[in-house]
C-alpha atoms as a PDB file:
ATOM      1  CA  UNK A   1      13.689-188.352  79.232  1.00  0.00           C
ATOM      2  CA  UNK A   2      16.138-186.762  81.330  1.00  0.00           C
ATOM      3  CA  UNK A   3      14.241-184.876  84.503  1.00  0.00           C
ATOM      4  CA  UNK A   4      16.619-182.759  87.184  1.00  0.00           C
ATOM      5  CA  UNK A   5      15.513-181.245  90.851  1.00  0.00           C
ATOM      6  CA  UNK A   6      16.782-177.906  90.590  1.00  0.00           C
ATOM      7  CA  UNK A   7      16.903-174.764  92.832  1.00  0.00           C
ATOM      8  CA  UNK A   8      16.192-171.151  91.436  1.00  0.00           C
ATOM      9  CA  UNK A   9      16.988-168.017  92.556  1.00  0.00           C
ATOM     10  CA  UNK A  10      13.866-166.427  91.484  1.00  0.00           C
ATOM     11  CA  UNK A  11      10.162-167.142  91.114  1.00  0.00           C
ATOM     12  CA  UNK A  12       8.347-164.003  89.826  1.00  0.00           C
ATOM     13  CA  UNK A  13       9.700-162.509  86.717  1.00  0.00           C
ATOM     14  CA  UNK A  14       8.224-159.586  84.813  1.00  0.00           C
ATOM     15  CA  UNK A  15       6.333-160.383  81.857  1.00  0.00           C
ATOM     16  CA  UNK A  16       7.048-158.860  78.096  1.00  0.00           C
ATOM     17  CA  UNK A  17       3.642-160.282  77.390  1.00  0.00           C
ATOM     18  CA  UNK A  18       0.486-157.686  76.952  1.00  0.00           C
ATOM     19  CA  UNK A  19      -1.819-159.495  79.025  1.00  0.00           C
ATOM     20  CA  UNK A  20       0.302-159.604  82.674  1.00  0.00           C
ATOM     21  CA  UNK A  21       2.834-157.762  84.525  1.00  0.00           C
ATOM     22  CA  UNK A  22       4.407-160.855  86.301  1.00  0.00           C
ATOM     23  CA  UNK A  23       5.252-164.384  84.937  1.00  0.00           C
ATOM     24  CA  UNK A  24       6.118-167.889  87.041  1.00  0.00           C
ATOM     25  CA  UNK A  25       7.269-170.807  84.854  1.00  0.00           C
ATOM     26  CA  UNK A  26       7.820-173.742  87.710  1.00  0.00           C
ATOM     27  CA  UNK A  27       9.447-175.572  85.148  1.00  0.00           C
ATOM     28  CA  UNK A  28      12.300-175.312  82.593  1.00  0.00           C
ATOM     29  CA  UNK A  29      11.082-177.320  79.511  1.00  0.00           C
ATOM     30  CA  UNK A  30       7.601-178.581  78.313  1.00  0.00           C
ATOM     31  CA  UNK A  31       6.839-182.527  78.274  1.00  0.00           C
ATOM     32  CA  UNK A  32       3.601-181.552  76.168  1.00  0.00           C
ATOM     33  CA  UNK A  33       6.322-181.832  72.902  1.00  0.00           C
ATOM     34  CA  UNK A  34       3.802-179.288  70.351  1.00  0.00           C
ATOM     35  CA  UNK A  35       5.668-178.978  67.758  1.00  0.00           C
ATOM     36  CA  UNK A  36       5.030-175.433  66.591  1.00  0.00           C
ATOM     37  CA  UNK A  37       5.741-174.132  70.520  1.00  0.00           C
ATOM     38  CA  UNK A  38       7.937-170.674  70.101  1.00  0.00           C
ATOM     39  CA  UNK A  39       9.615-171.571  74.032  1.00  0.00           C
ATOM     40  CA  UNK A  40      12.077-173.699  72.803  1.00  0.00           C
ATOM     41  CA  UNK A  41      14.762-170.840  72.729  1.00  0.00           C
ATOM     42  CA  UNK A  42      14.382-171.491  76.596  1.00  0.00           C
ATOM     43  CA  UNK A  43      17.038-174.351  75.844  1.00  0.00           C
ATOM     44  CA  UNK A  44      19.996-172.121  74.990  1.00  0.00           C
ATOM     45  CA  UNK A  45      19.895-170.678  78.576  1.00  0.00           C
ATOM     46  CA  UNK A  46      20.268-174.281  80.092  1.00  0.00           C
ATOM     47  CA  UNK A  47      22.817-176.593  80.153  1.00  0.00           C
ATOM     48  CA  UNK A  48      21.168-179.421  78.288  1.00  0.00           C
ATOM     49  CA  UNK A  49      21.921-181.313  74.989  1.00  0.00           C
ATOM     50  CA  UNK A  50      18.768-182.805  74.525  1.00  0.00           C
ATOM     51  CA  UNK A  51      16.081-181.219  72.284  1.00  0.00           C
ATOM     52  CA  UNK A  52      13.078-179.012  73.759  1.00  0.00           C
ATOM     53  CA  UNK A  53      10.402-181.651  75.104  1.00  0.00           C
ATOM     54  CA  UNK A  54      12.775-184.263  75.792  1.00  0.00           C
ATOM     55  CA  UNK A  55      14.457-182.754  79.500  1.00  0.00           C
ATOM     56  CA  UNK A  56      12.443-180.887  82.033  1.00  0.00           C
ATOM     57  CA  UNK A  57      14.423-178.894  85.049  1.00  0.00           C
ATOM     58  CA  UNK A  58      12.116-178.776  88.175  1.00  0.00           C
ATOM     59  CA  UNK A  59      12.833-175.771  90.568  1.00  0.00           C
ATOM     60  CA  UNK A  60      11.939-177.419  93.567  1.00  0.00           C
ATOM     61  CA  UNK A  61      12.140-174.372  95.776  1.00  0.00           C
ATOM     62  CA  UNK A  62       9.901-172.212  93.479  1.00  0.00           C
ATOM     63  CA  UNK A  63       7.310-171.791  96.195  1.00  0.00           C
ATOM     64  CA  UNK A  64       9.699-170.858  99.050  1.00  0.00           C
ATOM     65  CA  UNK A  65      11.258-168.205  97.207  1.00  0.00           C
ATOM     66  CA  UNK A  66       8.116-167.058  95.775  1.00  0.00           C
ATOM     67  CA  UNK A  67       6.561-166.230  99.250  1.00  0.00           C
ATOM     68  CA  UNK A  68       9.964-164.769 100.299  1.00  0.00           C
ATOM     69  CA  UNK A  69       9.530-162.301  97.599  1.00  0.00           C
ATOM     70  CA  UNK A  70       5.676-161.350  98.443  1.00  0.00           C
ATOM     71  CA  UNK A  71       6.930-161.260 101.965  1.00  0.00           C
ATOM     72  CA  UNK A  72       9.010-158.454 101.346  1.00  0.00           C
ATOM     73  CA  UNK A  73       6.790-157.202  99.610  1.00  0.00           C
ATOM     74  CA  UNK A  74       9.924-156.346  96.994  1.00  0.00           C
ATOM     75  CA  UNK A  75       7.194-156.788  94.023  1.00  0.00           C
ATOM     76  CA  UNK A  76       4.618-154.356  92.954  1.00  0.00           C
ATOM     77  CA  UNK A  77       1.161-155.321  92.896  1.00  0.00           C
ATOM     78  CA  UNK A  78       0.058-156.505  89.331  1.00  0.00           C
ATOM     79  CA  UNK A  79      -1.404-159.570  87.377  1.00  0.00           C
ATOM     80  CA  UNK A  80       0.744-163.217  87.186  1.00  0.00           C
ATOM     81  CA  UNK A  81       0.448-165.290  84.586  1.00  0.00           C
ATOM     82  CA  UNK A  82       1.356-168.923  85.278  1.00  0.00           C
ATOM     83  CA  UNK A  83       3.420-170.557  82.273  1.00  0.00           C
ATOM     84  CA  UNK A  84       4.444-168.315  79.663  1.00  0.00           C
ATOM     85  CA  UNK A  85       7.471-170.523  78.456  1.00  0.00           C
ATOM     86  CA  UNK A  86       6.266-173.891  80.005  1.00  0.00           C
ATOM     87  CA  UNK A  87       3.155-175.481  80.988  1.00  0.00           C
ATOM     88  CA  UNK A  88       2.032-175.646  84.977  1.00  0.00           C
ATOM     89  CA  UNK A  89       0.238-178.330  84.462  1.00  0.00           C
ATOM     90  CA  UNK A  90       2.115-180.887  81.755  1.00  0.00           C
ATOM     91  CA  UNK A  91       2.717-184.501  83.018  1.00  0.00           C
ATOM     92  CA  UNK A  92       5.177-183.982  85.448  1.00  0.00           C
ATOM     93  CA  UNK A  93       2.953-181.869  87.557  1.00  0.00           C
ATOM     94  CA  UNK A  94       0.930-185.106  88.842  1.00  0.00           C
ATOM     95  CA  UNK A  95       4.290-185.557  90.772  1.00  0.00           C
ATOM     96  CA  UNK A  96       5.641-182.713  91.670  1.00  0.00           C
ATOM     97  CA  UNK A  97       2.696-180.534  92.213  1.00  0.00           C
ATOM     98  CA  UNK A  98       5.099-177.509  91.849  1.00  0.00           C
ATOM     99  CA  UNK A  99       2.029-175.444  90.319  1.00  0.00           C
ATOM    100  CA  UNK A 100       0.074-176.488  93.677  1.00  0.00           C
ATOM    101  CA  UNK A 101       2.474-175.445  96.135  1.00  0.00           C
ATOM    102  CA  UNK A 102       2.977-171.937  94.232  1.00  0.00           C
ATOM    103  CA  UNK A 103      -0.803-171.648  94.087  1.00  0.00           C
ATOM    104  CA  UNK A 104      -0.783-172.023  98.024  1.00  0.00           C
ATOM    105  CA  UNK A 105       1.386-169.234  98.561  1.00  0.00           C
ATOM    106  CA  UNK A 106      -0.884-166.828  95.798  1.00  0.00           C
ATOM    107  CA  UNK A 107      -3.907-167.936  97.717  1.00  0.00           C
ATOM    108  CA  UNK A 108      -2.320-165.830 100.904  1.00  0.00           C
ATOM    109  CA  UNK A 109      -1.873-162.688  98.566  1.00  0.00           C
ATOM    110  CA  UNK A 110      -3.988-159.946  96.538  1.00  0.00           C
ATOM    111  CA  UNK A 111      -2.351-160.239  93.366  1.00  0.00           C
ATOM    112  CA  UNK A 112      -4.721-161.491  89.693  1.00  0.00           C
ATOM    113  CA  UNK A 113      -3.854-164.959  88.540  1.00  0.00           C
ATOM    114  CA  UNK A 114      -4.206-166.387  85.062  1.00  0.00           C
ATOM    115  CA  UNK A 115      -3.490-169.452  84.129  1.00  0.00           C
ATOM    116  CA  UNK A 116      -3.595-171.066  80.461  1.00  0.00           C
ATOM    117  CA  UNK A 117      -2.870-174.759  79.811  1.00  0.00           C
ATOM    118  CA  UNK A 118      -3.768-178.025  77.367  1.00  0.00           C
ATOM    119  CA  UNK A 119      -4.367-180.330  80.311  1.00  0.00           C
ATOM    120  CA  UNK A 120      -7.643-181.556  82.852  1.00  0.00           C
ATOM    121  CA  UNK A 121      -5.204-181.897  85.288  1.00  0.00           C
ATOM    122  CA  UNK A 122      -5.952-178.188  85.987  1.00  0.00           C
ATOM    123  CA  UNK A 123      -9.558-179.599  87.772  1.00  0.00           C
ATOM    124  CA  UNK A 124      -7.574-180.879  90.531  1.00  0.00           C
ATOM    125  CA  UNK A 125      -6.879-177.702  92.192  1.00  0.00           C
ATOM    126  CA  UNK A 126     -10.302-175.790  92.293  1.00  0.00           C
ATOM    127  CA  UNK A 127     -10.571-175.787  95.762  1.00  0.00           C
ATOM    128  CA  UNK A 128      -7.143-173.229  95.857  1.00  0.00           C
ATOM    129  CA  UNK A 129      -8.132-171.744  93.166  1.00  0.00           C
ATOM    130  CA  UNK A 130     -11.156-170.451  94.136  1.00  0.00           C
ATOM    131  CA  UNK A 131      -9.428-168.490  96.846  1.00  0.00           C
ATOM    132  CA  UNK A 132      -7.676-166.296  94.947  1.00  0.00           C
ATOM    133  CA  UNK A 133     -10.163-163.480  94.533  1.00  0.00           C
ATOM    134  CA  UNK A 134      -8.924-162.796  91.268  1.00  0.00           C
ATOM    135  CA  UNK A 135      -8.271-165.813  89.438  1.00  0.00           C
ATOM    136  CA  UNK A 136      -8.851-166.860  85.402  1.00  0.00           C
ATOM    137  CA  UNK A 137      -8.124-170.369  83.993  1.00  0.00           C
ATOM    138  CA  UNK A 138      -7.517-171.032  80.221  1.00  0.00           C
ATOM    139  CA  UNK A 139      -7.156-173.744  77.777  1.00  0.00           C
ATOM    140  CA  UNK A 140      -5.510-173.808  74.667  1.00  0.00           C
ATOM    141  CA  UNK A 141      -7.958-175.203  71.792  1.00  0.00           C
ATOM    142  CA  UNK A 142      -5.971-176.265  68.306  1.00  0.00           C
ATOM    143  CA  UNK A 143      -8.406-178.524  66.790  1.00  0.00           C
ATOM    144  CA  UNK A 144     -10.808-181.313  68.523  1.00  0.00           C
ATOM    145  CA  UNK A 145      -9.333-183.487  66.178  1.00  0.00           C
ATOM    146  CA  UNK A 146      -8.193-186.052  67.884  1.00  0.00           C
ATOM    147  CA  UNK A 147      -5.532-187.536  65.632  1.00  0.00           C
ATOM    148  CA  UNK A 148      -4.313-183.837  64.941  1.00  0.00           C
ATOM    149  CA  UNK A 149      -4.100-182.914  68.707  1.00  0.00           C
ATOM    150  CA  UNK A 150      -1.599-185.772  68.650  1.00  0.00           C
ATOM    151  CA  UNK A 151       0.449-185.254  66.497  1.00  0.00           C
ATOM    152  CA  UNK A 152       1.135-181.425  67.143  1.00  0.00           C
ATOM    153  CA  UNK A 153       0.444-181.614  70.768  1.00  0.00           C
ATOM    154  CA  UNK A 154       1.619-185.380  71.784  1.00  0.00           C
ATOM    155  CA  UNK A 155       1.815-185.010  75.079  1.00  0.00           C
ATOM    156  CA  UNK A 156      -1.293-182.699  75.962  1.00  0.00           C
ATOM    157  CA  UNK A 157      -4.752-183.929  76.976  1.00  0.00           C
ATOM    158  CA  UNK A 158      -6.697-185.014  73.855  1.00  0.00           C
ATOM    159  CA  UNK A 159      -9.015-182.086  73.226  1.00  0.00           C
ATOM    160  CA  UNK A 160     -12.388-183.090  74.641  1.00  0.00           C
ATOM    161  CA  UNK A 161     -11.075-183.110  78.197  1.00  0.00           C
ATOM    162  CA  UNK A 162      -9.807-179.834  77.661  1.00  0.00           C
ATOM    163  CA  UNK A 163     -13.532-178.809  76.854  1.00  0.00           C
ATOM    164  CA  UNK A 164     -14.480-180.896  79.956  1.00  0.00           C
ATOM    165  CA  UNK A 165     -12.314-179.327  81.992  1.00  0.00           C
ATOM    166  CA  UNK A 166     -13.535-176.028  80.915  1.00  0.00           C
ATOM    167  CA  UNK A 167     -16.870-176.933  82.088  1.00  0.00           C
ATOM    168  CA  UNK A 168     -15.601-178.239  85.064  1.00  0.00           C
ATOM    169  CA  UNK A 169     -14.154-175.055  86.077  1.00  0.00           C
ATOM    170  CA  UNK A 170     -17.197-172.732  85.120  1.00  0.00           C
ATOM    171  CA  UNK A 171     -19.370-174.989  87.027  1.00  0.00           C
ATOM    172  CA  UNK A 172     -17.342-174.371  89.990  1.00  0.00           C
ATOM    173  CA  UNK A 173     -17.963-170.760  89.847  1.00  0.00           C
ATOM    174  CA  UNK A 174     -14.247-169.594  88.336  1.00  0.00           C
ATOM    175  CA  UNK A 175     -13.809-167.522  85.048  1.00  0.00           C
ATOM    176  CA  UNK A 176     -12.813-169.172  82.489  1.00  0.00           C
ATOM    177  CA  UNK A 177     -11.178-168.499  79.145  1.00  0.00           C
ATOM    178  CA  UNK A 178      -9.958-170.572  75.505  1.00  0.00           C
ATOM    179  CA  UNK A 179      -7.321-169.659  73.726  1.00  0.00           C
ATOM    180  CA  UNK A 180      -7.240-170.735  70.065  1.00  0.00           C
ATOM    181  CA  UNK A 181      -3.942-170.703  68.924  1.00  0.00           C
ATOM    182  CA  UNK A 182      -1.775-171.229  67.341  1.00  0.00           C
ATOM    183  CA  UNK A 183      -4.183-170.921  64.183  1.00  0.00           C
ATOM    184  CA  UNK A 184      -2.983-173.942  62.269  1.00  0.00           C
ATOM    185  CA  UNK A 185      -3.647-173.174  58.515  1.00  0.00           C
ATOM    186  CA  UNK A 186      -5.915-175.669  56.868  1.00  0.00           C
ATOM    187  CA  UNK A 187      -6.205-177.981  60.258  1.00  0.00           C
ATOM    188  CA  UNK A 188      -7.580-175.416  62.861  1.00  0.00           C
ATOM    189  CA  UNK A 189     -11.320-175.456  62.052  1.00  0.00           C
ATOM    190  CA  UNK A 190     -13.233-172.717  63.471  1.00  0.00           C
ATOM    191  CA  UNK A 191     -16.673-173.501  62.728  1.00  0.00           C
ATOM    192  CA  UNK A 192     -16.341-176.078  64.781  1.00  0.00           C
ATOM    193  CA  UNK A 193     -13.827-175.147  67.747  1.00  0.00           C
ATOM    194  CA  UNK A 194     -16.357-171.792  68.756  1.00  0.00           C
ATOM    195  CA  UNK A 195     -19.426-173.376  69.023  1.00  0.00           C
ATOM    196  CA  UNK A 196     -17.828-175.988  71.131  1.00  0.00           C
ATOM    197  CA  UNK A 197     -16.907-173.665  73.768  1.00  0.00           C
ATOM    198  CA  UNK A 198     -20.222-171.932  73.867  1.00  0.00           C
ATOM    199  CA  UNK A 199     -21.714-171.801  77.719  1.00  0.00           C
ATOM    200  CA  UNK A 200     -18.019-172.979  79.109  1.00  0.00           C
ATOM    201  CA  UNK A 201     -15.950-169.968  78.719  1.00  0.00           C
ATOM    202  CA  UNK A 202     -16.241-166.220  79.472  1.00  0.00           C
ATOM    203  CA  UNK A 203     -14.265-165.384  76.381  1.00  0.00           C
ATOM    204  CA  UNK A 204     -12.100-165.904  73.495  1.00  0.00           C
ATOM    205  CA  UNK A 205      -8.116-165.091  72.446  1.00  0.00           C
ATOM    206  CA  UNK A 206      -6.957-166.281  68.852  1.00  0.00           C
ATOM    207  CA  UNK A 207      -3.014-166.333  68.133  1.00  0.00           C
ATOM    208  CA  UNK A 208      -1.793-166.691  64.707  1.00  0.00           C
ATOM    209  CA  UNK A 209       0.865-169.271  63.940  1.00  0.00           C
ATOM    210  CA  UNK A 210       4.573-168.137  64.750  1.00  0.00           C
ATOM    211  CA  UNK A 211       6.410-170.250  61.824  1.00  0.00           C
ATOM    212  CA  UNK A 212      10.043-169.515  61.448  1.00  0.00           C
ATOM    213  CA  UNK A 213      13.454-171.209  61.531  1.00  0.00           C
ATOM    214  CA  UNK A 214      13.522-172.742  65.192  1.00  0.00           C
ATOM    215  CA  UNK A 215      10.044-174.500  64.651  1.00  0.00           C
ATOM    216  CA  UNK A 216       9.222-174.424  60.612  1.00  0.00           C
ATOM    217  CA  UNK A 217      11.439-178.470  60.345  1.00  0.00           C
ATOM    218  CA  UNK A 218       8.883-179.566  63.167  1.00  0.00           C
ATOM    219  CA  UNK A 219       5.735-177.886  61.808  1.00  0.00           C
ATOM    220  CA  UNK A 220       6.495-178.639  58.087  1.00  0.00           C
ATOM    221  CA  UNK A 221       7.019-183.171  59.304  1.00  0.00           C
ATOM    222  CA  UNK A 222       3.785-182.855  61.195  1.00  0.00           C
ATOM    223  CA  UNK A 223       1.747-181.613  58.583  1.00  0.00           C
ATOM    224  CA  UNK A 224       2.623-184.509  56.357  1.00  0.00           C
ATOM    225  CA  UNK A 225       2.610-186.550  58.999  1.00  0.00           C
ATOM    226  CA  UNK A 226      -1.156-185.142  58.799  1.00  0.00           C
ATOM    227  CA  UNK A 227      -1.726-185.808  55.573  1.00  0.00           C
ATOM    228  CA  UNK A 228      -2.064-182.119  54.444  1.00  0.00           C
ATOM    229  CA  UNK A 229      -0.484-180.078  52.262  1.00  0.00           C
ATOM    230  CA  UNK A 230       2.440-177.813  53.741  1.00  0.00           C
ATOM    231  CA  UNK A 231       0.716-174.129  53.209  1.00  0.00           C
ATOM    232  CA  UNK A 232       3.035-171.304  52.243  1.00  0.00           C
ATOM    233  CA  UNK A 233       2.866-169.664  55.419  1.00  0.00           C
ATOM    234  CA  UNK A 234       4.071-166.136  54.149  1.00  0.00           C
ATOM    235  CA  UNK A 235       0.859-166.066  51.667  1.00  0.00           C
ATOM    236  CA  UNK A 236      -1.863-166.459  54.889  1.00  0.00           C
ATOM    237  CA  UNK A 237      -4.235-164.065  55.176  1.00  0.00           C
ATOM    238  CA  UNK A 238      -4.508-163.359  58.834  1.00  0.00           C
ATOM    239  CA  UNK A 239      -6.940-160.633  58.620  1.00  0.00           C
ATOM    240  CA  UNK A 240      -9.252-163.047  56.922  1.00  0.00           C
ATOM    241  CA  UNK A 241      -9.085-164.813  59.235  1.00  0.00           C
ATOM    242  CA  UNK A 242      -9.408-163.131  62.129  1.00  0.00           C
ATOM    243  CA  UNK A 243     -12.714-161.478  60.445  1.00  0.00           C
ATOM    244  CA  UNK A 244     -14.183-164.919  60.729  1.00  0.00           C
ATOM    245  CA  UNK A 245     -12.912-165.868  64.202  1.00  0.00           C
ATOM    246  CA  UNK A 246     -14.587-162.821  65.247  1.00  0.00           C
ATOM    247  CA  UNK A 247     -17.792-163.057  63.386  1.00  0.00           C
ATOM    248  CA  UNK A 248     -18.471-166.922  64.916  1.00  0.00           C
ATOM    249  CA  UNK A 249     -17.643-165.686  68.123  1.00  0.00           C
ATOM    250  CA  UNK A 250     -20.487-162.977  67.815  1.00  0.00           C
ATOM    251  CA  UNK A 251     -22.197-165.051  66.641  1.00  0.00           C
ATOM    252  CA  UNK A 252     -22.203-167.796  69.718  1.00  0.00           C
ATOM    253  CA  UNK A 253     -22.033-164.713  71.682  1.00  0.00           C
ATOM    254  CA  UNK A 254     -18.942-165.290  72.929  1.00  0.00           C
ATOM    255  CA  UNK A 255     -16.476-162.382  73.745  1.00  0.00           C
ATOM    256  CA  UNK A 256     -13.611-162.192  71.862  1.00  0.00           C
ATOM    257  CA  UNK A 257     -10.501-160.545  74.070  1.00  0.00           C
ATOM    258  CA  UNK A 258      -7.904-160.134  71.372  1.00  0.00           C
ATOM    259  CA  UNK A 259      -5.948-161.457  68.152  1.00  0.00           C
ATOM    260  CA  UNK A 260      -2.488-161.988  68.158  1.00  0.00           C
ATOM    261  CA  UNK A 261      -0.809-161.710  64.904  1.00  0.00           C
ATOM    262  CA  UNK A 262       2.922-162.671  64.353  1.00  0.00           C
END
């Protein structure tokens, strides 16, 4: 596992995604290893040789430049999503605390934070986020299959502590949020993912699976690796399944935000 200390020159990027105007990835590279995750173009911008999940560049001055930025007040005000090509919260961040110190600095400015992640580690900082005014946590929910969790998401919390930390964090007063996806055909069940997150979560995103060349090796070893057959991924029916994603969430009264179809 090769990890490097690096400095950036920026910390708040616009976002292509629908959901935020901003973006802040603290990290270059993912030790949460899922094997269907879409990032891993992120390596042919860095200088490594290893493959996505096995390096991780820390930009150790991502706070400092972040709060130079607000200072100035160069950025316009709009929502920030943290981790949209990494996760703020994968291993590393129990040493680092990257995520924590770039938290501080949002805490001191009027700008919406979300955050989505796969790990409980996100419990540790309540106390700063509950002083952004503003502020939405997520977790990703694949299957609460144990055994499947680890071998498409090896390096993520297993998935009942991501329901625990979801009730952690709704306790403590913050909005809260799951995001199912990516769908995975004949492993993600939905009957029994929604009424899981009943009472935890103020609502509901669904993503369908992104399966092409730069992930289809990975996805395609897992699922035997699974024990299930490989589906042909051009014949899914999305729509079908997006009418049932939304028809359990009405009917756990849950509100369902969106569907993301690749």
């Amino acid at each position: 596992m090769n990890i490097k200390e690096i400095n950036c020159k920026t910390t708040l990027m616009p976002s292509k995604l629908p959901e935020a105007d901003y973006c802040i990835n603290p990290y270059t590279g993912c030790l949460h290893k899922c094997v269907y995750c879409y990032a891993c173009f992120m390596k042919r911008f860095t200088n490594h040789s290893e493959n996505w999940g096995e390096f991780l560049d820390v930009k150790v001055n991502a706070a400092n430049i972040l709060n130079e930025e607000l200072v100035k007040k160069s950025k316009r005000k709009g929502s920030i999503l943290l981790g949209s090509v990494t996760d703020v919260y994968q291993p590393a961040e129990k040493k680092f605390q990257m995520t924590r110190k770039i938290l501080e600095v949002l805490a001191k400015y009027d700008f919406p934070v979300s955050i989505l992640t796969k790990s409980e580690l996100v419990v540790r900082d309540i106390n700063l986020l509950k002083k952004i005014p503003d502020c939405e946590v997520g977790l990703t929910i694949t299957s609460l299959d144990d055994r499947i969790s680890k071998i498409f998401e090896p390096g993520a919390s297993v998935p009942v502590k991501r329901l625990d930390a979801l009730t952690i964090l709704k306790n403590s007063g913050l909005k809260t949020y799951a995001f199912v996806g990516p769908i995975l055909p004949g492993l993600t069940d939905l009957k029994l993912i929604i009424p899981a997150l009943q009472g935890k979560i103020d609502f509901i995103m669904f993503e369908s699976l992104n399966y092409g060349k730069f992930n289809s090796d990975n996805i395609n070893q897992a699922y035997n690796e699974a024990g299930v057959n490989i589906p042909v991924f051009r014949d899914i029916d999305w729509s079908e399944i997006e009418s049932e994603a939304r028809e359990l969430s009405q009917i756990y009264k849950i509100t369902v935000k969106g569907f993301y179809k690749h």
